[in-house]
Protein backbone atom coordinates (compact mmCIF):
# COMPACT_ATOMS: atom_id res chain seq x y z
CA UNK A 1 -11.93 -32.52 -31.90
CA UNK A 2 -10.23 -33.29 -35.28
CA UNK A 3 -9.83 -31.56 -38.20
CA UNK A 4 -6.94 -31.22 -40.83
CA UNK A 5 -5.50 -28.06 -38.47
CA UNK A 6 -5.52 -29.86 -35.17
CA UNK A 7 -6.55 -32.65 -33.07
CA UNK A 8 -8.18 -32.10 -29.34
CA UNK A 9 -8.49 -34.90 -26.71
CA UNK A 10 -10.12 -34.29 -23.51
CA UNK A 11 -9.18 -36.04 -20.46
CA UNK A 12 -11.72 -36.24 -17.04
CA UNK A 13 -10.47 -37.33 -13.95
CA UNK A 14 -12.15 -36.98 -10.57
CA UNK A 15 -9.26 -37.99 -7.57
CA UNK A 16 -10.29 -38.72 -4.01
CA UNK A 17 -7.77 -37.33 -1.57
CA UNK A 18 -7.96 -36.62 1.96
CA UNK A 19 -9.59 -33.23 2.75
CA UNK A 20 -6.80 -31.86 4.99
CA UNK A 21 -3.89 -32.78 7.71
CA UNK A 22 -5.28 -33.21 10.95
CA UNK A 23 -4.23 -30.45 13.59
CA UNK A 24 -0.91 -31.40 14.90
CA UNK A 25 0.00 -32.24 11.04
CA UNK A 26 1.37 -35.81 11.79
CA UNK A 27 -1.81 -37.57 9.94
CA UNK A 28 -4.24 -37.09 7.18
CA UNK A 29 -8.15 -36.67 8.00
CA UNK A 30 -10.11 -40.05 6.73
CA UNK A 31 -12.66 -37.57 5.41
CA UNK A 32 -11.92 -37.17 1.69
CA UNK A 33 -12.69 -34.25 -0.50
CA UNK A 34 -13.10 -34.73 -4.68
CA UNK A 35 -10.36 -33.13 -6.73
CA UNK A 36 -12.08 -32.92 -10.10
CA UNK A 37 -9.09 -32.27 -12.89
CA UNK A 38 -10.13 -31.36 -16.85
CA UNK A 39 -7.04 -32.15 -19.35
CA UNK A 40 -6.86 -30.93 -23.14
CA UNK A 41 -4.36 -32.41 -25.59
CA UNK A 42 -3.63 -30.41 -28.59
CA UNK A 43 -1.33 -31.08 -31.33
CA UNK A 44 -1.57 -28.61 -34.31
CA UNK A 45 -0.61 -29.20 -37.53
CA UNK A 46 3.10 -28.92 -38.08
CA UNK A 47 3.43 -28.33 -34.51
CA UNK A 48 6.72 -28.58 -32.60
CA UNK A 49 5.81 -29.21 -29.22
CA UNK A 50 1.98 -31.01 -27.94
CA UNK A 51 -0.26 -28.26 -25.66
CA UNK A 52 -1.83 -28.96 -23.20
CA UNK A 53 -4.52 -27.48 -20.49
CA UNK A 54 -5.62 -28.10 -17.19
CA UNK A 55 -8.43 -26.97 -15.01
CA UNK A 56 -9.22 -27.95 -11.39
CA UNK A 57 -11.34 -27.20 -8.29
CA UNK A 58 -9.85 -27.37 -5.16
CA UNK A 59 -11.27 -27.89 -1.91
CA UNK A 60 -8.87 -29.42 0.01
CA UNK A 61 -6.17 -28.17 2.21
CA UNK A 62 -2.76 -29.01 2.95
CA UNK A 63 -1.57 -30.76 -0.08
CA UNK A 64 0.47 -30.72 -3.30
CA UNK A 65 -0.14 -31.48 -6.53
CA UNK A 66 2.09 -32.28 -9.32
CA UNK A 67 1.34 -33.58 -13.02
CA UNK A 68 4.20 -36.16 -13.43
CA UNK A 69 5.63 -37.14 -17.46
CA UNK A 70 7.77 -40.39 -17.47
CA UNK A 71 10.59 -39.33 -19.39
CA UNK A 72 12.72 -42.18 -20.25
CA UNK A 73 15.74 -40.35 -20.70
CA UNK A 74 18.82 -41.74 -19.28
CA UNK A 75 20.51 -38.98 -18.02
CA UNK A 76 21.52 -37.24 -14.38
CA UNK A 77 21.26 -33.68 -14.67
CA UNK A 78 18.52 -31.08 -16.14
CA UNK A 79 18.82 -28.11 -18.09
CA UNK A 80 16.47 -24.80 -16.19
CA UNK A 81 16.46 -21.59 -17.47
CA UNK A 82 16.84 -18.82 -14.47
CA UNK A 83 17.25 -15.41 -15.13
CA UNK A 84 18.86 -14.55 -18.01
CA UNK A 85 20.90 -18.38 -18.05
CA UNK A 86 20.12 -21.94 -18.12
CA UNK A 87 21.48 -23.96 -15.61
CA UNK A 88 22.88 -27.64 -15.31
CA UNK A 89 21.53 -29.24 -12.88
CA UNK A 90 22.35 -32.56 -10.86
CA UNK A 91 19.12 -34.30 -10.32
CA UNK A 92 20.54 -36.87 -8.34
CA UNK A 93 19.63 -37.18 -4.54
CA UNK A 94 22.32 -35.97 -2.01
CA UNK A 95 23.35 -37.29 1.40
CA UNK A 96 23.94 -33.87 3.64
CA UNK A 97 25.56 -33.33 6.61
CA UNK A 98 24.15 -31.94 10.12
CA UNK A 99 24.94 -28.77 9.57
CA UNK A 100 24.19 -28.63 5.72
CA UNK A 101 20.60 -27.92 4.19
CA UNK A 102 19.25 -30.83 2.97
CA UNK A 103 18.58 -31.96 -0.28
CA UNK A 104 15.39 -30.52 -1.98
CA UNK A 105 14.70 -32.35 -4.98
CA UNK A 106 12.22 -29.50 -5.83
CA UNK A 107 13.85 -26.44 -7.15
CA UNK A 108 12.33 -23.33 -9.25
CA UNK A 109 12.84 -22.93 -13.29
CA UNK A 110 11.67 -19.79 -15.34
CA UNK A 111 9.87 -21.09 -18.68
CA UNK A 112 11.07 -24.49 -19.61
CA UNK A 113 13.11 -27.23 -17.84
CA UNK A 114 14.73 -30.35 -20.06
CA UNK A 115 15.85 -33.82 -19.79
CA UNK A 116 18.19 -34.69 -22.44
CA UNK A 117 21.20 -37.00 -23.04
CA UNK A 118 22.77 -35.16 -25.67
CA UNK A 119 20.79 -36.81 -28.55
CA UNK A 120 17.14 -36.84 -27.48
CA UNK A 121 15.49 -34.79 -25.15
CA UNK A 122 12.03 -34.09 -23.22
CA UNK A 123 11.27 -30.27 -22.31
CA UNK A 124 8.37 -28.81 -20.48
CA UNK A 125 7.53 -25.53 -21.27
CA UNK A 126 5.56 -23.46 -19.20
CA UNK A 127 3.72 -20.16 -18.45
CA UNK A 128 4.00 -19.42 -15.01
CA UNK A 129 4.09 -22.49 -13.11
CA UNK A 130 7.53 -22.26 -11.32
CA UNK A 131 8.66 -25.41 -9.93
CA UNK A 132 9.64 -28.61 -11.19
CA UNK A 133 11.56 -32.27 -9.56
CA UNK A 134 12.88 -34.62 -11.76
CA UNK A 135 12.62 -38.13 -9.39
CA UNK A 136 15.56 -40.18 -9.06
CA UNK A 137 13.81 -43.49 -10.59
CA UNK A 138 14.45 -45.39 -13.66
CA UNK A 139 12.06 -43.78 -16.19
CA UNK A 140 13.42 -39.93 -14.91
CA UNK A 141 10.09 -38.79 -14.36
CA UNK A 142 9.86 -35.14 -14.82
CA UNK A 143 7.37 -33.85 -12.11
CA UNK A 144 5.43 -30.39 -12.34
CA UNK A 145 3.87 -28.34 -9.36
CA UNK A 146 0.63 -27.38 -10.18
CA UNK A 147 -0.47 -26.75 -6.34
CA UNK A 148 1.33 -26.29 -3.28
CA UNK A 149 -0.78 -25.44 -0.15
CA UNK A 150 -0.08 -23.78 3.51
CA UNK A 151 -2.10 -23.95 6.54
CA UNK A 152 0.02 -21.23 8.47
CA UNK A 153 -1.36 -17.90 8.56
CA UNK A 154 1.83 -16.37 10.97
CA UNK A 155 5.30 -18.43 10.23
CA UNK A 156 5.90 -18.11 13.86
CA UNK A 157 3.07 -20.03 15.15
CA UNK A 158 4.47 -24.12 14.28
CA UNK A 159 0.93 -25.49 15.25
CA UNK A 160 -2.54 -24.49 15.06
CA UNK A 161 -5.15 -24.36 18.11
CA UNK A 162 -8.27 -25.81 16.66
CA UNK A 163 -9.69 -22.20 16.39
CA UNK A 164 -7.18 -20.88 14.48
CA UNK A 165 -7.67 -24.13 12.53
CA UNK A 166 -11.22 -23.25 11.94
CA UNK A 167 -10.51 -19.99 11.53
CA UNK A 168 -7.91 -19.49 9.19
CA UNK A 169 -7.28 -20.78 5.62
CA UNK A 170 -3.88 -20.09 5.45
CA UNK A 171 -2.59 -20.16 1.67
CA UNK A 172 -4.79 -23.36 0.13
CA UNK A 173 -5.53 -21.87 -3.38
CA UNK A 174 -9.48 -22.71 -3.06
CA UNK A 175 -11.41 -22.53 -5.94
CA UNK A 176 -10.73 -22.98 -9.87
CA UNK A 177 -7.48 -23.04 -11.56
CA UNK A 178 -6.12 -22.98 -15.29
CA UNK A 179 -2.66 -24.27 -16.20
CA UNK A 180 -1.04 -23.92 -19.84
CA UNK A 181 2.11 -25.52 -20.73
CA UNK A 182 3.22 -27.91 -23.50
CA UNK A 183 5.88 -30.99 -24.05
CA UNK A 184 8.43 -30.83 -26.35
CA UNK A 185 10.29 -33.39 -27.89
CA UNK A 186 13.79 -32.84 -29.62
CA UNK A 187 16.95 -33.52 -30.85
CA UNK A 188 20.01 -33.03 -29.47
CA UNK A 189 20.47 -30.82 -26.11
CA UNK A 190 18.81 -28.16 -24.96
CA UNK A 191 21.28 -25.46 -27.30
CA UNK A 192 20.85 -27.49 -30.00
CA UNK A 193 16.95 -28.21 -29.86
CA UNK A 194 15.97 -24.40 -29.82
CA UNK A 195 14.18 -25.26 -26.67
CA UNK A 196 14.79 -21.28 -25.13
CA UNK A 197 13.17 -20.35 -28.75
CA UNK A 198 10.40 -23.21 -28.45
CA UNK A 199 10.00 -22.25 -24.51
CA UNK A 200 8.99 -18.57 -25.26
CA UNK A 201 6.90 -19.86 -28.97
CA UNK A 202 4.83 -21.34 -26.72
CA UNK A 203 4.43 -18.33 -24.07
CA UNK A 204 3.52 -15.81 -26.38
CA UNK A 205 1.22 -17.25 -28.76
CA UNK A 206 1.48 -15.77 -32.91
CA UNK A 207 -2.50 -14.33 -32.83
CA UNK A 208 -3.99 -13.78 -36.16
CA UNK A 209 -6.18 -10.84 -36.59
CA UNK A 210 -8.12 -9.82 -39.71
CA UNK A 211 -7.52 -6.67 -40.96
CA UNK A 212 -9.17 -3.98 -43.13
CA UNK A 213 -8.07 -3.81 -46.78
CA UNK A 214 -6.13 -0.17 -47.08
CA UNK A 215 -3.39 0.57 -49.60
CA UNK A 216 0.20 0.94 -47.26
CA UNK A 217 3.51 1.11 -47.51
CA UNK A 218 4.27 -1.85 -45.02
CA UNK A 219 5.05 -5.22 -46.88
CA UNK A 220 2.91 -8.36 -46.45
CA UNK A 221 5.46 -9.94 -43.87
CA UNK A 222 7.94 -7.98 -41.67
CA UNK A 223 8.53 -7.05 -37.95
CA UNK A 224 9.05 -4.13 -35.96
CA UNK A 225 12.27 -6.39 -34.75
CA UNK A 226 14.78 -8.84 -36.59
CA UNK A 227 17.91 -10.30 -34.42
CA UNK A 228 20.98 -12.29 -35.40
CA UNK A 229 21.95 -15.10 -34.53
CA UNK A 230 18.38 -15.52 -33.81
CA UNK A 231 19.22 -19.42 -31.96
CA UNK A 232 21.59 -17.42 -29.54
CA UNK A 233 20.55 -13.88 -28.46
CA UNK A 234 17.03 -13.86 -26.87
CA UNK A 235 15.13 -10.54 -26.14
CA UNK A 236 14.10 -9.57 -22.61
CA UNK A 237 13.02 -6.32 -22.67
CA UNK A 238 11.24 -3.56 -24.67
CA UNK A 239 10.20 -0.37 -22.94
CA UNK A 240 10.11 3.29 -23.58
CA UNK A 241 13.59 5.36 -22.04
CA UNK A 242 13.30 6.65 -18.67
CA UNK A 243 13.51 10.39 -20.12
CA UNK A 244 11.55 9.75 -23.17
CA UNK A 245 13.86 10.15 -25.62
CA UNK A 246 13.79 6.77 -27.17
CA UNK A 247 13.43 3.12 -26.64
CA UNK A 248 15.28 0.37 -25.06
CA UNK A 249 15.75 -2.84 -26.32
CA UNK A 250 17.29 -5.08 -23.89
CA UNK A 251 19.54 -8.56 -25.20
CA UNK A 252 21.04 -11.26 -23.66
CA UNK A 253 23.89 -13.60 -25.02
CA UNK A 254 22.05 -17.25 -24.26
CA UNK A 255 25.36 -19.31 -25.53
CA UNK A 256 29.13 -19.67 -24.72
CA UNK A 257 30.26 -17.76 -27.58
CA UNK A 258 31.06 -14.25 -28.09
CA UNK A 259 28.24 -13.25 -30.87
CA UNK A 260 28.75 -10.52 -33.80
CA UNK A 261 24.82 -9.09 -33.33
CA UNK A 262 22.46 -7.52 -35.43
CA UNK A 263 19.52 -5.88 -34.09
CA UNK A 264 17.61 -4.34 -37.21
CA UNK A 265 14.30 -2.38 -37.07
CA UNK A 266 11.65 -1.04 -38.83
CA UNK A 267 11.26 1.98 -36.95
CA UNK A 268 13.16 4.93 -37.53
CA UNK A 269 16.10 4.94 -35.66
CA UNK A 270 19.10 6.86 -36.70
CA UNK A 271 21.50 6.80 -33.28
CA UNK A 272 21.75 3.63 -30.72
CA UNK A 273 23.47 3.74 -27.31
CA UNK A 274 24.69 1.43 -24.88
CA UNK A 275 23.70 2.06 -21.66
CA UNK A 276 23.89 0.30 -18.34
CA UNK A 277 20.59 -1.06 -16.33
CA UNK A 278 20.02 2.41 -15.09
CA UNK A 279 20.02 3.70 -18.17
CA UNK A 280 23.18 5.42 -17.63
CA UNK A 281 24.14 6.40 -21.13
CA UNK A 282 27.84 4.78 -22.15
CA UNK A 283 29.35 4.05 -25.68
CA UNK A 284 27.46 5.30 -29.06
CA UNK A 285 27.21 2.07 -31.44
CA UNK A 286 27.10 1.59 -35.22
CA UNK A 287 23.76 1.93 -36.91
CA UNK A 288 23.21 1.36 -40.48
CA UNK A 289 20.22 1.13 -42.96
CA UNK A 290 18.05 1.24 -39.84
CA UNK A 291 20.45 -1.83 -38.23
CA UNK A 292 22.37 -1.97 -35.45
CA UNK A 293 25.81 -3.66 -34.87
CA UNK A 294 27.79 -4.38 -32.12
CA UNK A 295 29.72 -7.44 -30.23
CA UNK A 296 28.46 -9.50 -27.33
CA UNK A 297 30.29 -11.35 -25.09
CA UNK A 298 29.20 -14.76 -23.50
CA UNK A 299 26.50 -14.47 -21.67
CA UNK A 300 26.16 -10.86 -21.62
CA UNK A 301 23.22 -8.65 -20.87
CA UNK A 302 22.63 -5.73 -23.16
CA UNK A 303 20.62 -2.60 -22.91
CA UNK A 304 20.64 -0.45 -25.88
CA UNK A 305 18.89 3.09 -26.38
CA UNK A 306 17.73 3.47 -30.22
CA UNK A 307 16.92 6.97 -30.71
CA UNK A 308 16.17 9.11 -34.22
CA UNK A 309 17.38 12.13 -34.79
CA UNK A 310 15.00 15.52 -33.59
């Protein structure tokens, strides 16, 4: 596809791969199952980062399957975002001792996971896929799980009698799958590139819906929500109170810094609280013009009740 709002290539591949581990799990089978995979390539115009889709049938057992990107960035550690932080992570392989676990060079991200050596980077972002290896070679090849199959249908049992074999599936993820995620290029590190702002762009897609032409008070742009600094406090939650009496917006401090927020709204909230996970109700905070102020400190998780008066 290609038009002046996007370009679309598709990508068919058909792999042969053995159709499971034979049953003391020391060998592969010689019979081979097909693995068909479907990729689509999108780049929109004025795009940031290059989407991309994947759908696959699998029949096969006891495998994995990763889609691998050749990074060529020279660098030894990633950037992951867990919960509520991104980590720095050595990607380098580890010599271990006896009585040490050894080194996995597998390990689980949230949203987006970069390569970067401080002036260019490479970032995956994600929606739901959840693990990631960057390979110790000389391009840094940044490799994504898209399937990770298990035989075992009791973790006690460490092999299967050739009934239970027959029997039992175990956790193989048979049938059709559909993966979206996207690769972003940038500048800079992973603070610097936006790449938490690009991560969760690209996770919650801006739909366009039209509308019926009324006469309203609401201006042509706006949102229910404005934040600042908008490149260092993220949004993680927005539910209705536990007792009904308002909402809460929950924050978190992404950066190093201690941040002066702003957290204005269209809605009409006249009183804000800070409260603790449980909603526990603690200091009042400053709200004006429909605007709330306070101070964050690095790193910091939020949780703020914005109520109106009755």
């Amino acid at each position: 596809e290609t038009s002046t709002l996007r370009g679309v290539y598709r990508i068919d591949l058909a792999l042969k791969i053995p159709a499971a581990a034979t049953l003391d799990a020391r060998d592969r089978l010689r019979e081979e199952q097909e693995l068909p995979i479907s990729f689509w390539l999108t780049l929109e115009k004025d795009a940031k980062f290059l989407k991309i889709r994947t759908k696959l049938k699998n029949k096969a057992r006891d495998h994995k399957l990763q889609v691998n990107f050749p990074s060529g960035i020279k660098t030894d550690f990633a950037a992951v975002e867990s919960a509520f932080a991104v980590e720095k992570r050595d990607v380098r392989w580890r010599e271990t001792a006896d009585n040490y676990e050894p080194c996995f060079t597998f390990q689980p991200m949230q949203n987006f996971v970069d390569l970067n050596d401080g002036k260019i980077g490479l970032a995956f972002l994600g929606k739901g896929l959840r693990e990631y290896e960057v390979m110790d070679d000389s391009e840094r090849t940044l490799a994504i799980t898209l399937l990770r199959t298990h035989r075992a249908y009791m973790t006690a049992n460490t092999f299967m009698t050739p009934e239970e074999f027959d029997r039992y599936t175990g956790l193989h993820s048979f049938g059709e799958f559909e993966y979206f995620y996207a690769l972003y290029p940038h500048t800079g590190d992973w603070d610097s590139g936006n790449v938490l702002q690009a991560a969760y762009q690209h996770k919650v897609d801006m739909k366009a819906i039209l509308g019926v032409p009324t006469e309203g008070k609401l201006p042509s742009t706006g949102s229910f929500f404005v934040i600042e600094p908008a490149d260092k406090l993220m949004i993680s939650a927005l539910k209705q109170s536990e007792d009904g009496q308002g909402i809460i917006l929950r924050v978190w401090n992404t950066s190093s810094e201690t941040l002066d927020a702003k957290i204005a709204t269209t809605l009409p909230v006249t009183k804000a609280t800070r409260v603790r996970l449980d909603e526990t109700r603690l200091d009042d905070l400053l709200v004006n013009d429909g605007a709330v102020q306070l101070k964050i400190l690095p790193h910091k998780i939020e949780s703020i009740l914005l109520m109106r008066d009755a």
